[in-house]
N, C-alpha and C. Protein backbone atom coordinates (compact mmCIF):
# COMPACT_ATOMS: atom_id res chain seq x y z
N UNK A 1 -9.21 9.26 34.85
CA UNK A 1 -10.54 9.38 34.29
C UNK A 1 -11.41 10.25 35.20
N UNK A 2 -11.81 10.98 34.41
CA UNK A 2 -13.01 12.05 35.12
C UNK A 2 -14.66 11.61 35.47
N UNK A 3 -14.48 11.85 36.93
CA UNK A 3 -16.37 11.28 36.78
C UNK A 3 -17.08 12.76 36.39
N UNK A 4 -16.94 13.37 36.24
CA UNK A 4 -18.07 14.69 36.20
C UNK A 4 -18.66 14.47 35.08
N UNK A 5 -18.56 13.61 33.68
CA UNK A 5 -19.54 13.35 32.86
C UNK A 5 -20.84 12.47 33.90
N UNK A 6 -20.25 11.40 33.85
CA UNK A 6 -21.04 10.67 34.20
C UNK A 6 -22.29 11.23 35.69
N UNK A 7 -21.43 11.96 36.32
CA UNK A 7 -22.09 13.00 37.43
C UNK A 7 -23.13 13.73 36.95
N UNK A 8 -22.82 14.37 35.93
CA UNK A 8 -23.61 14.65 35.15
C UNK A 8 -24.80 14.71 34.48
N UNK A 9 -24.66 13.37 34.11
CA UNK A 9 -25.09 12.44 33.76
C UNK A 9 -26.21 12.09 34.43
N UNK A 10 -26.18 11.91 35.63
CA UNK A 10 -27.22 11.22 36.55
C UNK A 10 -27.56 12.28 36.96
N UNK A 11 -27.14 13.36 37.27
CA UNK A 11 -28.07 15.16 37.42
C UNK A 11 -29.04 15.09 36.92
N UNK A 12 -28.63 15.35 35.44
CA UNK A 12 -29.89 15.03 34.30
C UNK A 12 -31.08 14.21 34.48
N UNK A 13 -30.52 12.83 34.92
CA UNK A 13 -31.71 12.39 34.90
C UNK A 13 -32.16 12.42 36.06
N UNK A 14 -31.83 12.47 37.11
CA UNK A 14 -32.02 12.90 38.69
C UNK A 14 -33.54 13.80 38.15
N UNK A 15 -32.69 15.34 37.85
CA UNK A 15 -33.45 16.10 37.02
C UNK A 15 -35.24 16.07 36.69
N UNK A 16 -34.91 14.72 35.77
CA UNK A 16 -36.38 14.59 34.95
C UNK A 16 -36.98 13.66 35.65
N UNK A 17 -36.34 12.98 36.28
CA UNK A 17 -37.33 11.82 37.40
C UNK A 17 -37.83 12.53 38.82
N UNK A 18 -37.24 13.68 39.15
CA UNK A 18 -37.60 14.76 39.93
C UNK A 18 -38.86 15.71 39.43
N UNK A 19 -39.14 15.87 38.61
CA UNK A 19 -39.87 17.10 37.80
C UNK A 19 -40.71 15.98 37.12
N UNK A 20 -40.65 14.41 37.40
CA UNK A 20 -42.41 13.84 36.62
C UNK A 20 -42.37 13.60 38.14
N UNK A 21 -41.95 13.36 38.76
CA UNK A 21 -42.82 13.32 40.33
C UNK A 21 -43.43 14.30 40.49
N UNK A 22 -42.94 15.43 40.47
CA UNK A 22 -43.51 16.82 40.72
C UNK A 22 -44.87 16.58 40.28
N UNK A 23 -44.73 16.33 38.69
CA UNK A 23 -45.96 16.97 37.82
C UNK A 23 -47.20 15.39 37.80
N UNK A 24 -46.25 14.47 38.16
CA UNK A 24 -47.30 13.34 38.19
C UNK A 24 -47.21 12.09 38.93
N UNK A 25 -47.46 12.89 40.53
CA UNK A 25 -47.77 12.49 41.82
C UNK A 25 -48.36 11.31 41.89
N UNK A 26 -49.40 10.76 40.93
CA UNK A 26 -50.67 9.52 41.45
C UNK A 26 -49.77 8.81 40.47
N UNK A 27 -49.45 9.26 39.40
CA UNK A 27 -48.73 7.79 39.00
C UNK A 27 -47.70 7.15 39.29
N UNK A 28 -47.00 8.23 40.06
CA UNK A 28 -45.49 8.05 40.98
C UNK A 28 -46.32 6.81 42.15
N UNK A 29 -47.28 7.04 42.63
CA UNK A 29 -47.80 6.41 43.44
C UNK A 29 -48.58 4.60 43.45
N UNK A 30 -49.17 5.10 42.44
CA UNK A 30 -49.38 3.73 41.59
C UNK A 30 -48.25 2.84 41.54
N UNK A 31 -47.38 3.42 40.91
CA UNK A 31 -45.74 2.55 40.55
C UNK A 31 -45.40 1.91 41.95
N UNK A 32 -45.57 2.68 42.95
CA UNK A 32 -45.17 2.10 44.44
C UNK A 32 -45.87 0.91 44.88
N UNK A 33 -47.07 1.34 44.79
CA UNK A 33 -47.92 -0.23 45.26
C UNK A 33 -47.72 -1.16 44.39
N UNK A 34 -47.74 -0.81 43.38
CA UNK A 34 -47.14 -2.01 42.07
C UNK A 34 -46.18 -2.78 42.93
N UNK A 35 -45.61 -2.03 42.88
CA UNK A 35 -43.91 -2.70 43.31
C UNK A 35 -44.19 -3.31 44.50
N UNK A 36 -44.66 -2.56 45.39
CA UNK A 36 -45.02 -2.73 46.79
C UNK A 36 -45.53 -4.79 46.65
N UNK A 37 -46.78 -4.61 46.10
CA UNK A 37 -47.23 -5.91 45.72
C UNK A 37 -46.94 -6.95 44.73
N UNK A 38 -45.58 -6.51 44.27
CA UNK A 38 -45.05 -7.71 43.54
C UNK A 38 -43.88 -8.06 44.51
N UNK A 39 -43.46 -7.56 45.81
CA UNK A 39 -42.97 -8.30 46.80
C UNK A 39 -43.80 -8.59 48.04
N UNK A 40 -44.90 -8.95 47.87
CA UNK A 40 -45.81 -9.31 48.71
C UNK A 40 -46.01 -8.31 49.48
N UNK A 41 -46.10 -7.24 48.96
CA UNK A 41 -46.60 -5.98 50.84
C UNK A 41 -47.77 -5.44 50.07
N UNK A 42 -48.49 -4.74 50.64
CA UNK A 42 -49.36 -4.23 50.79
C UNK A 42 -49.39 -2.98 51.51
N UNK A 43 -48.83 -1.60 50.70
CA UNK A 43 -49.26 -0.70 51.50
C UNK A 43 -50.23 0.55 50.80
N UNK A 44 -50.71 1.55 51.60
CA UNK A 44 -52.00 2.33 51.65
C UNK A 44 -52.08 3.03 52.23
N UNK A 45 -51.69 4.61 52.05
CA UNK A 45 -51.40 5.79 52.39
C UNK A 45 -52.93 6.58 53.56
N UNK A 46 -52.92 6.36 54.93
CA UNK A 46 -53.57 6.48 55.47
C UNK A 46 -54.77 7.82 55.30
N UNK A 47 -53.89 9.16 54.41
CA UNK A 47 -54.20 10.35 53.95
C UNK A 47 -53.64 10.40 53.09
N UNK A 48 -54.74 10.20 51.87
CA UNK A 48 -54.54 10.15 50.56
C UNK A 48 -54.06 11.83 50.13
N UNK A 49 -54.49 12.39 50.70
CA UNK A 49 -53.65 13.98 50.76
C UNK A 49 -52.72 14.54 51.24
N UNK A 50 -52.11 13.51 52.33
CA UNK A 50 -51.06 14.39 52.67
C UNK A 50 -49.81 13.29 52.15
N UNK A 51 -50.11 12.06 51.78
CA UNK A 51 -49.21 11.43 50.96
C UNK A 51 -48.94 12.13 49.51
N UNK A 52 -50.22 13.06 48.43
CA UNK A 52 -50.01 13.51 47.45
C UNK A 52 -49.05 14.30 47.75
N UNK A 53 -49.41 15.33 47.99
CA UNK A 53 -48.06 16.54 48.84
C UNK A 53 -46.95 16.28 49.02
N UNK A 54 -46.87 14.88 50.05
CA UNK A 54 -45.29 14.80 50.48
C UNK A 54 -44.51 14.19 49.03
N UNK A 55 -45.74 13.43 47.97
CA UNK A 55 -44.59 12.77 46.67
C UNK A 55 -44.30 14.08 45.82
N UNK A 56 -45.23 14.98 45.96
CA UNK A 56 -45.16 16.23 45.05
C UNK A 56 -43.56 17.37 45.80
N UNK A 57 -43.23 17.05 46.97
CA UNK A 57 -42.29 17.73 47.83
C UNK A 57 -41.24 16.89 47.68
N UNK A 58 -41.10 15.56 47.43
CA UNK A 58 -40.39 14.64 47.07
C UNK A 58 -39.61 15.14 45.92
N UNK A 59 -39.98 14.76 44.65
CA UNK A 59 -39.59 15.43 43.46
C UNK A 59 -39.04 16.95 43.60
N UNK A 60 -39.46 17.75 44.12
CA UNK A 60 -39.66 19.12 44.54
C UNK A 60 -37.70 19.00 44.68
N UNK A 61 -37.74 17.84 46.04
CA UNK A 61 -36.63 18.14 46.67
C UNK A 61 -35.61 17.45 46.18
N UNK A 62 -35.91 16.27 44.78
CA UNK A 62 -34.46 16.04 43.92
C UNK A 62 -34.08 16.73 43.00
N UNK A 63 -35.01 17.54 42.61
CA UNK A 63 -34.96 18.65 41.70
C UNK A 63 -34.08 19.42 42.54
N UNK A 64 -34.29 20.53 43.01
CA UNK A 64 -33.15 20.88 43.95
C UNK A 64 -32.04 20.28 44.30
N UNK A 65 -32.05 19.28 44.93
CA UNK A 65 -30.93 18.69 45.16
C UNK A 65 -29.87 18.18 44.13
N UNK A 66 -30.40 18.10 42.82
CA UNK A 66 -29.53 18.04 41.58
C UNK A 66 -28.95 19.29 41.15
N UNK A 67 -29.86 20.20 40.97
CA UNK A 67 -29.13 21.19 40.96
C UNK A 67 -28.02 22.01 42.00
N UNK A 68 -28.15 21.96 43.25
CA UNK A 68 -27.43 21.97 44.23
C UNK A 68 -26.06 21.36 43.87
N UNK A 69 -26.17 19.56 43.71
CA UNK A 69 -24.93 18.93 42.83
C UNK A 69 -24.55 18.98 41.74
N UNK A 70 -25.33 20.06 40.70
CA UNK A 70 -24.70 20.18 39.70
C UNK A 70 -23.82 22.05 39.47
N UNK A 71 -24.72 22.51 40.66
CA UNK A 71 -23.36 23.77 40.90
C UNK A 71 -21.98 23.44 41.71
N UNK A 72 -22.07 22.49 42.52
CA UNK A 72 -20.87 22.42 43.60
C UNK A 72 -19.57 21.33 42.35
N UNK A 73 -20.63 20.64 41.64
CA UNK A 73 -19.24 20.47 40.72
C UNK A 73 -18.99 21.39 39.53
N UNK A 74 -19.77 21.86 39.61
CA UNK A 74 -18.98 22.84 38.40
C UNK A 74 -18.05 23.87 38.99
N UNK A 75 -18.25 24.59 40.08
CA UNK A 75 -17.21 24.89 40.52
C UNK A 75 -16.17 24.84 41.60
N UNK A 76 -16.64 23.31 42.44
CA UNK A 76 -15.45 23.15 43.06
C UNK A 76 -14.75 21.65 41.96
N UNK A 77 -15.15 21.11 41.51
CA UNK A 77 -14.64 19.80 40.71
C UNK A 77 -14.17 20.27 39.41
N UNK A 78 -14.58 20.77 38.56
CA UNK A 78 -14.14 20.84 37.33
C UNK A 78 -13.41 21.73 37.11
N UNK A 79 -12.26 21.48 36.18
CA UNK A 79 -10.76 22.27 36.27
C UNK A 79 -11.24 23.57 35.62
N UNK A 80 -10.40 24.74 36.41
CA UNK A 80 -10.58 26.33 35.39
C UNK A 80 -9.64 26.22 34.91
């Protein structure tokens, strides 16, 4: 059985969960403290600007990085 669907697979969505970070930083952020405070923490980005940036570089860099893994299997993994 071949994983490169399923590899695939999670590229894709790698992909689009990469590219709404990109494009929508504060709600990526929101979601965190959510979470953050439904296991009791409490956290609060000391520079509300340079935390935007780094979630916007975040996304930036799974975007890339999917694509990165979705050239190295296409041509070192999948049969010619």
């Amino acid at each position: 059985m071949s994983l490169v669907p399923i590899s695939m697979v999670l590229i894709i969505v790698g992909i689009v969960v990469g590219l709404l970070v990109f494009f929508y930083p504060v709600s990526v952020m929101r979601m965190q403290v959510k979470f953050y405070e439904m296991i009791n923490w409490r956290i609060e980005p000391i520079s509300l600007q340079k935390e935007f940036k780094r979630t916007k570089y975040s996304g930036l860099y799974l975007v890339v990085l999917c694509l990165f893994a979705s050239l190295y299997i296409k041509f070192f993994l999948m049969p010619q």
